[in-house]
PDB file of N, CA and C in Angstrom:
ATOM      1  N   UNK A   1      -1.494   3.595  12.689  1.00  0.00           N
ATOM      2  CA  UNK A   1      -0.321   2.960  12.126  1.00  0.00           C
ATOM      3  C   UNK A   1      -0.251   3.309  10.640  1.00  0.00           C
ATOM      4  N   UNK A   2       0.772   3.985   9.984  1.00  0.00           N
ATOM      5  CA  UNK A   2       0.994   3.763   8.688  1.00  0.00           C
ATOM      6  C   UNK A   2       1.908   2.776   8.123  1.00  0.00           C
ATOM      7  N   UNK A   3       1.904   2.401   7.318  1.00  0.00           N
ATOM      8  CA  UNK A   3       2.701   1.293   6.501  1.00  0.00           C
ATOM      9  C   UNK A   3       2.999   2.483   5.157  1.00  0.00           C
ATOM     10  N   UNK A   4       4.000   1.591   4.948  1.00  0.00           N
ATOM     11  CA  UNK A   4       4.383   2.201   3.452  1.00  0.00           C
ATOM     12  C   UNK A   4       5.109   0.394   2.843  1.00  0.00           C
ATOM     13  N   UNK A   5       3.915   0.435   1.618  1.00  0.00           N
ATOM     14  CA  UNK A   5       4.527  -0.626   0.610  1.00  0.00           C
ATOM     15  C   UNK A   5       4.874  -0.134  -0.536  1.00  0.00           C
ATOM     16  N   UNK A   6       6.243  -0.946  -0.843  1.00  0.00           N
ATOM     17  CA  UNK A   6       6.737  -0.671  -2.168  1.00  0.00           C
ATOM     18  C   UNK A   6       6.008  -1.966  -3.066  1.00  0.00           C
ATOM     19  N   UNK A   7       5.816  -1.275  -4.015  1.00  0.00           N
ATOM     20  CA  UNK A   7       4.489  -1.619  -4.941  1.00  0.00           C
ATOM     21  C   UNK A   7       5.689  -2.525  -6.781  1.00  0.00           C
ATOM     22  N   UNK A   8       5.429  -3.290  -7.220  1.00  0.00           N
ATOM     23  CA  UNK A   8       5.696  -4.051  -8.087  1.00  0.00           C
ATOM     24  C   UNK A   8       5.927  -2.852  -9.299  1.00  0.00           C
ATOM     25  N   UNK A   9       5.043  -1.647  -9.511  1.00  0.00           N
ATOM     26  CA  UNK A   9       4.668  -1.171 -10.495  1.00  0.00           C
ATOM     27  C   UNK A   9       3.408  -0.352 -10.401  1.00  0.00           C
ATOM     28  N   UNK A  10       3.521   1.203 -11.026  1.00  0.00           N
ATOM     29  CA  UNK A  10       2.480   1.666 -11.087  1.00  0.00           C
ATOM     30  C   UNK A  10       0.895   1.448 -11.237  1.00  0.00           C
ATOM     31  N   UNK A  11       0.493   0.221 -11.934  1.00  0.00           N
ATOM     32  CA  UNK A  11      -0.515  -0.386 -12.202  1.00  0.00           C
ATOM     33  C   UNK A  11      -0.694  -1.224 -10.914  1.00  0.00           C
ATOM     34  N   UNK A  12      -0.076  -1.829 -10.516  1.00  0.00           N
ATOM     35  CA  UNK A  12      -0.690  -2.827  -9.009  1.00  0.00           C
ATOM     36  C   UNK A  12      -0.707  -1.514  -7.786  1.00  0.00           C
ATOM     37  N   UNK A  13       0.197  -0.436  -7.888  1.00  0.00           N
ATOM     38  CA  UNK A  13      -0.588   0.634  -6.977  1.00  0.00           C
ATOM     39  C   UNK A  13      -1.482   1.019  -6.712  1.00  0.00           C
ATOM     40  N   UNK A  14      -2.061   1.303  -8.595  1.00  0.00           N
ATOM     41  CA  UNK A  14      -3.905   1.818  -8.592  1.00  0.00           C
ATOM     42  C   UNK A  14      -4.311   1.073  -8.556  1.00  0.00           C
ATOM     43  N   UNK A  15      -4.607  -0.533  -8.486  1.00  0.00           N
ATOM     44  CA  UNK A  15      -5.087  -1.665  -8.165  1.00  0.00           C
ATOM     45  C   UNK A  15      -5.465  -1.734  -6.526  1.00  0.00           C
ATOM     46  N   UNK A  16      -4.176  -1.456  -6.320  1.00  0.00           N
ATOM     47  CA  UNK A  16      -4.247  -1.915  -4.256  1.00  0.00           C
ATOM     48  C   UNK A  16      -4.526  -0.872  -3.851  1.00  0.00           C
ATOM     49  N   UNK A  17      -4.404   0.384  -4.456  1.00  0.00           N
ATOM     50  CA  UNK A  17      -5.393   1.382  -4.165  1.00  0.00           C
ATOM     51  C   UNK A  17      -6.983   1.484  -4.221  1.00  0.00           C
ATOM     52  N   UNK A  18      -7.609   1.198  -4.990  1.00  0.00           N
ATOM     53  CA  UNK A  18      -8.805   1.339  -5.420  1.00  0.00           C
ATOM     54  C   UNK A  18      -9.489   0.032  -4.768  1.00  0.00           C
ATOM     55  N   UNK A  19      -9.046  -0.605  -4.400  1.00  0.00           N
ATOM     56  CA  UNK A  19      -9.436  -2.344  -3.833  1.00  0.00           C
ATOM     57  C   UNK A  19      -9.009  -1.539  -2.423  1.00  0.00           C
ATOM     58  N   UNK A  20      -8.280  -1.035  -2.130  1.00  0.00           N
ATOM     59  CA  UNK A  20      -7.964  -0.641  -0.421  1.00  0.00           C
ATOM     60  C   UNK A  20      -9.928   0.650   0.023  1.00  0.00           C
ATOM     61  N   UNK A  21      -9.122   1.526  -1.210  1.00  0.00           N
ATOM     62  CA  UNK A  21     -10.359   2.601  -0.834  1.00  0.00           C
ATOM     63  C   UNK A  21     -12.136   1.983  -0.599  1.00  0.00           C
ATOM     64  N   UNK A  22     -11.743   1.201  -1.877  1.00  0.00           N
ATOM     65  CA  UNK A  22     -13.476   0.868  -1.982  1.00  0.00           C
ATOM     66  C   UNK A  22     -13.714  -0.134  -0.779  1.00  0.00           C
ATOM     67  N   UNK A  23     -13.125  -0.415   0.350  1.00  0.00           N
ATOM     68  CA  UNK A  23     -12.856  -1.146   1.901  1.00  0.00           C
ATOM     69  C   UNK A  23     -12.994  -0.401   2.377  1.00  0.00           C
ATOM     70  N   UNK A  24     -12.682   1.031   2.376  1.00  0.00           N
ATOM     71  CA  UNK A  24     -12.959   2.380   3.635  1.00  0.00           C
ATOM     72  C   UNK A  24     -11.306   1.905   4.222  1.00  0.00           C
ATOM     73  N   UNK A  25     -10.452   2.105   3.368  1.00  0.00           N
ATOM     74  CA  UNK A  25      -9.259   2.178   3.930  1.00  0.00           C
ATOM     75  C   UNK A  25      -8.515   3.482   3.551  1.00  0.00           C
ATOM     76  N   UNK A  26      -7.597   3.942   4.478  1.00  0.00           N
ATOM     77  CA  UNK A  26      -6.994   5.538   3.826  1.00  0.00           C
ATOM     78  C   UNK A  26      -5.779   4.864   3.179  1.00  0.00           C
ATOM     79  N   UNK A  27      -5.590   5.800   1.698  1.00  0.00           N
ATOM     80  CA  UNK A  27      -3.954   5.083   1.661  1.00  0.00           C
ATOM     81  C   UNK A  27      -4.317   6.178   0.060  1.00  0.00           C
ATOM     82  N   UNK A  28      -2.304   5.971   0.127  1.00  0.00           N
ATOM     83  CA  UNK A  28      -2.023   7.283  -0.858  1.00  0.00           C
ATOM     84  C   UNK A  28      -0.724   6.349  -1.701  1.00  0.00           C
ATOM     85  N   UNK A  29      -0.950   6.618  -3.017  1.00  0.00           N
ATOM     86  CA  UNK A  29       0.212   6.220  -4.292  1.00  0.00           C
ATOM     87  C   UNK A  29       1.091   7.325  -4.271  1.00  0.00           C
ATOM     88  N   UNK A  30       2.509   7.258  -4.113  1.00  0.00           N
ATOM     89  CA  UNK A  30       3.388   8.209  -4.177  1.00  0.00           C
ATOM     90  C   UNK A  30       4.219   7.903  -4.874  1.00  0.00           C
ATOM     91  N   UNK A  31       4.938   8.859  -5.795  1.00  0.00           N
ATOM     92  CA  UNK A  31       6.494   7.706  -6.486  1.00  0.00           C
ATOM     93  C   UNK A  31       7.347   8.341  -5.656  1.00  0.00           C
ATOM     94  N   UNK A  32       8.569   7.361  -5.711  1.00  0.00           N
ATOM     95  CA  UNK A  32       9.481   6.934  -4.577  1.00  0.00           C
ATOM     96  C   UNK A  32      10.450   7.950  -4.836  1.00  0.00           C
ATOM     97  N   UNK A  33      11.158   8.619  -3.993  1.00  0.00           N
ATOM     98  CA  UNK A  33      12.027   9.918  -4.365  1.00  0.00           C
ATOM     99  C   UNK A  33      13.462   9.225  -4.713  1.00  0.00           C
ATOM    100  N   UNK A  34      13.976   9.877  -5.210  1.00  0.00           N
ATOM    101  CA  UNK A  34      15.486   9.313  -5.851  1.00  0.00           C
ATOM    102  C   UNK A  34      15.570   7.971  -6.849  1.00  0.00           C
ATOM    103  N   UNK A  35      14.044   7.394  -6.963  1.00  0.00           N
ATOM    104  CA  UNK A  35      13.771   6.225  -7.117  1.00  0.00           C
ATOM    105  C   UNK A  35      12.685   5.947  -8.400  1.00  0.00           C
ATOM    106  N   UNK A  36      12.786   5.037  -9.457  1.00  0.00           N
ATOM    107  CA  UNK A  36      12.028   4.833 -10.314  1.00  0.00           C
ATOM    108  C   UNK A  36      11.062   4.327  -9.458  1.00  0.00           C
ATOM    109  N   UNK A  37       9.720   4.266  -9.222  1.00  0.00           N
ATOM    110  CA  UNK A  37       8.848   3.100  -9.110  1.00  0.00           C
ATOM    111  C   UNK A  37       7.743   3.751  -7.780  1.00  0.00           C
ATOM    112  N   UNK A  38       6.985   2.907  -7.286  1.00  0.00           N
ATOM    113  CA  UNK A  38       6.013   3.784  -6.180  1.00  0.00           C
ATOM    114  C   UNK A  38       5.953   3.183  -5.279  1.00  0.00           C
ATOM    115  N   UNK A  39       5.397   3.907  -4.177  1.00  0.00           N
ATOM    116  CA  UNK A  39       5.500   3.693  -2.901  1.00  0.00           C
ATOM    117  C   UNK A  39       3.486   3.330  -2.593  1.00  0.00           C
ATOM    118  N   UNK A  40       3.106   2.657  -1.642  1.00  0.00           N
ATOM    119  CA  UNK A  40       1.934   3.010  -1.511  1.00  0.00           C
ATOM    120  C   UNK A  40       1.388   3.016   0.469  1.00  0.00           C
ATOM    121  N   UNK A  41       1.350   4.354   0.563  1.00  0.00           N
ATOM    122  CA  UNK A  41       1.227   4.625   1.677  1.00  0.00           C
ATOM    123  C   UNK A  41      -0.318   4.359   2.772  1.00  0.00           C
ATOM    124  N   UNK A  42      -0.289   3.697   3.543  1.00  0.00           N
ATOM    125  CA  UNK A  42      -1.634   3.006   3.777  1.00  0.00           C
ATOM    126  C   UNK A  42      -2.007   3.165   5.040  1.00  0.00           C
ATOM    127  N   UNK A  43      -2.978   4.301   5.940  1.00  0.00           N
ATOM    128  CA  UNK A  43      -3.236   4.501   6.878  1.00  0.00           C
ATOM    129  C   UNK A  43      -4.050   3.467   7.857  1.00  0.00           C
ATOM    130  N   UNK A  44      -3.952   3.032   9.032  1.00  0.00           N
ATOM    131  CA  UNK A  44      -4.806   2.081   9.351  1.00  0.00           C
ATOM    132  C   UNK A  44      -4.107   1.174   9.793  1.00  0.00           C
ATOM    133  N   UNK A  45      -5.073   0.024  10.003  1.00  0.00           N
ATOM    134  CA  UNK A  45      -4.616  -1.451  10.376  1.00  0.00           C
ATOM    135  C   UNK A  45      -3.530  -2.212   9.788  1.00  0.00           C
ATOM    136  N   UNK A  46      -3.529  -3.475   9.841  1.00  0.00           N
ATOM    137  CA  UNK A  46      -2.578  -4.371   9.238  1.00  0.00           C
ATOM    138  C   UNK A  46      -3.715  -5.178   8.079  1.00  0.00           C
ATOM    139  N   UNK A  47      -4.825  -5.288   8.890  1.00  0.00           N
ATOM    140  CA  UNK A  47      -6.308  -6.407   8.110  1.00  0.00           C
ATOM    141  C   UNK A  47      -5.881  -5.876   6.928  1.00  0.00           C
ATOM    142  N   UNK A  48      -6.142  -4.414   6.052  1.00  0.00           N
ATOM    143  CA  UNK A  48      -5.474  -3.910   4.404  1.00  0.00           C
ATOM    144  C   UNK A  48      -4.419  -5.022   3.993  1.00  0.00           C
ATOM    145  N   UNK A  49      -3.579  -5.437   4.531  1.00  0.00           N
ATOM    146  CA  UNK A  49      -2.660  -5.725   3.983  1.00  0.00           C
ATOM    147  C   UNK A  49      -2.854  -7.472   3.538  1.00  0.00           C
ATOM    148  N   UNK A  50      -3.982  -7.965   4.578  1.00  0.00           N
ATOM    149  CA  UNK A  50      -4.686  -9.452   4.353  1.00  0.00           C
ATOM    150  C   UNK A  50      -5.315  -8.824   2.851  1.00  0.00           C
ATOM    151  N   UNK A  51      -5.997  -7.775   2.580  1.00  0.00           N
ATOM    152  CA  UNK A  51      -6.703  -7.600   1.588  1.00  0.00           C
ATOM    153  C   UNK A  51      -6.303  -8.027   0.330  1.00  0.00           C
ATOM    154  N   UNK A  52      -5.095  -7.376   0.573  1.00  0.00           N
ATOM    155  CA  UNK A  52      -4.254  -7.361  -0.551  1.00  0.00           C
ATOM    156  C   UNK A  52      -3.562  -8.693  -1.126  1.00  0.00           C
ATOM    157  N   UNK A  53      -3.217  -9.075   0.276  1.00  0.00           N
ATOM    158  CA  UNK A  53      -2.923 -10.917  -0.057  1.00  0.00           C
ATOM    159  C   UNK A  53      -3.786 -11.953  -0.811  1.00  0.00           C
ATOM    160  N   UNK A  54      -5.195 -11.708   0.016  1.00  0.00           N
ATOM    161  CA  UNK A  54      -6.174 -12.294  -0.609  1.00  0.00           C
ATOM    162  C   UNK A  54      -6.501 -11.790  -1.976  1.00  0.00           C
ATOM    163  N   UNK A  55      -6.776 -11.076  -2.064  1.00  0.00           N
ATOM    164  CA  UNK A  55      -6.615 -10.573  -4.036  1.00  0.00           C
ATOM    165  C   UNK A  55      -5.570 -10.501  -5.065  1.00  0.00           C
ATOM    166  N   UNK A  56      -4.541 -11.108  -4.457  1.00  0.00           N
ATOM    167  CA  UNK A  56      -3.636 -11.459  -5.179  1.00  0.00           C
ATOM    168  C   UNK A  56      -2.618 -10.465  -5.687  1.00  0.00           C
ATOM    169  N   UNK A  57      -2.563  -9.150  -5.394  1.00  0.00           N
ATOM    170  CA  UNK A  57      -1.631  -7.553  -5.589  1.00  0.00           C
ATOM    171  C   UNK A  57      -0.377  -8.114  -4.790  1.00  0.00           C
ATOM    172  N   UNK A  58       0.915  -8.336  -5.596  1.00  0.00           N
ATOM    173  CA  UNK A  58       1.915  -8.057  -4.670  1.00  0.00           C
ATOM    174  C   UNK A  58       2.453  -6.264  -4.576  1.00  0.00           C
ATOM    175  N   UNK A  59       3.367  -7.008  -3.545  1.00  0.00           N
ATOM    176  CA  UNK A  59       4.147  -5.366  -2.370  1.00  0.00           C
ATOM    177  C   UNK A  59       4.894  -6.112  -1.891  1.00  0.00           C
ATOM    178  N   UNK A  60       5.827  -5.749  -1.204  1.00  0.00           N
ATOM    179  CA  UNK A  60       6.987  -5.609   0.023  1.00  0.00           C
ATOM    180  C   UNK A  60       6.771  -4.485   0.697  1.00  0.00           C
ATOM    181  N   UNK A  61       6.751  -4.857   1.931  1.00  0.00           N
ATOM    182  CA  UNK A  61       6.613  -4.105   3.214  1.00  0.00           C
ATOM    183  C   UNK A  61       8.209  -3.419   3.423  1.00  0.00           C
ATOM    184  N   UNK A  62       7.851  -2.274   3.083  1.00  0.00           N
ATOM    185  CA  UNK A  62       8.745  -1.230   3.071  1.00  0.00           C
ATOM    186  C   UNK A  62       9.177  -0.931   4.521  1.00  0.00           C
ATOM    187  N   UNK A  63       8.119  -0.416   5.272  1.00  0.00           N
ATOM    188  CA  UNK A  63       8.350   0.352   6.717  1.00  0.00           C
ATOM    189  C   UNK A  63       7.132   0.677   7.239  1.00  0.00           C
ATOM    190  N   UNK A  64       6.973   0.387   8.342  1.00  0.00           N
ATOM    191  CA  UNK A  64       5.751   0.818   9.403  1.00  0.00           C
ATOM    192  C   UNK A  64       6.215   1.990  10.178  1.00  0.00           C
ATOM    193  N   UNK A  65       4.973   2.937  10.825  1.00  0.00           N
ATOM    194  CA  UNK A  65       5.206   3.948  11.412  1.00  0.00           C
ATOM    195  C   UNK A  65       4.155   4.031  12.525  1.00  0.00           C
ATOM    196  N   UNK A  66       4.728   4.398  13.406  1.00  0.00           N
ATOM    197  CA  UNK A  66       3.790   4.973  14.809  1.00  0.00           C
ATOM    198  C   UNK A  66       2.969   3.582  15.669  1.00  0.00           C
ATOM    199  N   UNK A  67       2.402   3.869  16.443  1.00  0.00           N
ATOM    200  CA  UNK A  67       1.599   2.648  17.805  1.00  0.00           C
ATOM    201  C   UNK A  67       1.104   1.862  17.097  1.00  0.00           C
ATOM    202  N   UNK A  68       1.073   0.507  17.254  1.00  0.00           N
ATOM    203  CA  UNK A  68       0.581  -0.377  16.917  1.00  0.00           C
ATOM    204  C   UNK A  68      -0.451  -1.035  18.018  1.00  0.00           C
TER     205      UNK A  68
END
């Protein structure tokens, strides 16, 4: 399953990035095309996204992709 969250701001990207990775989670910071601001693309489960709750990083859930 990928997710793609749109991220508050470049700084809470490398945040929910580096807090995702150092979990053994896959996930990639992209900036958003046509668009000021970033995307953060997150391979895997949904549990990442508890991660993120629990540490306090906001996002909006942009779009999910593929079998769940």
């Amino acid at each position: 399953m990928k997710y793609i969250l749109q991220m508050p701001s470049y700084t809470y990207g490398q945040k929910a990035a580096k807090l995702l990775r150092s979990a053994g989670h896959q996930c990639e910071l992209k900036r958003r095309e046509g668009d000021c601001g970033y995307d953060l693309h997150l391979y895997g489960s949904s549990e990442a996204l508890g991660l993120l709750d629990k540490n306090g990083i906001p996002y909006s859930l942009k779009g999910k992709e593929g079998a769940s």
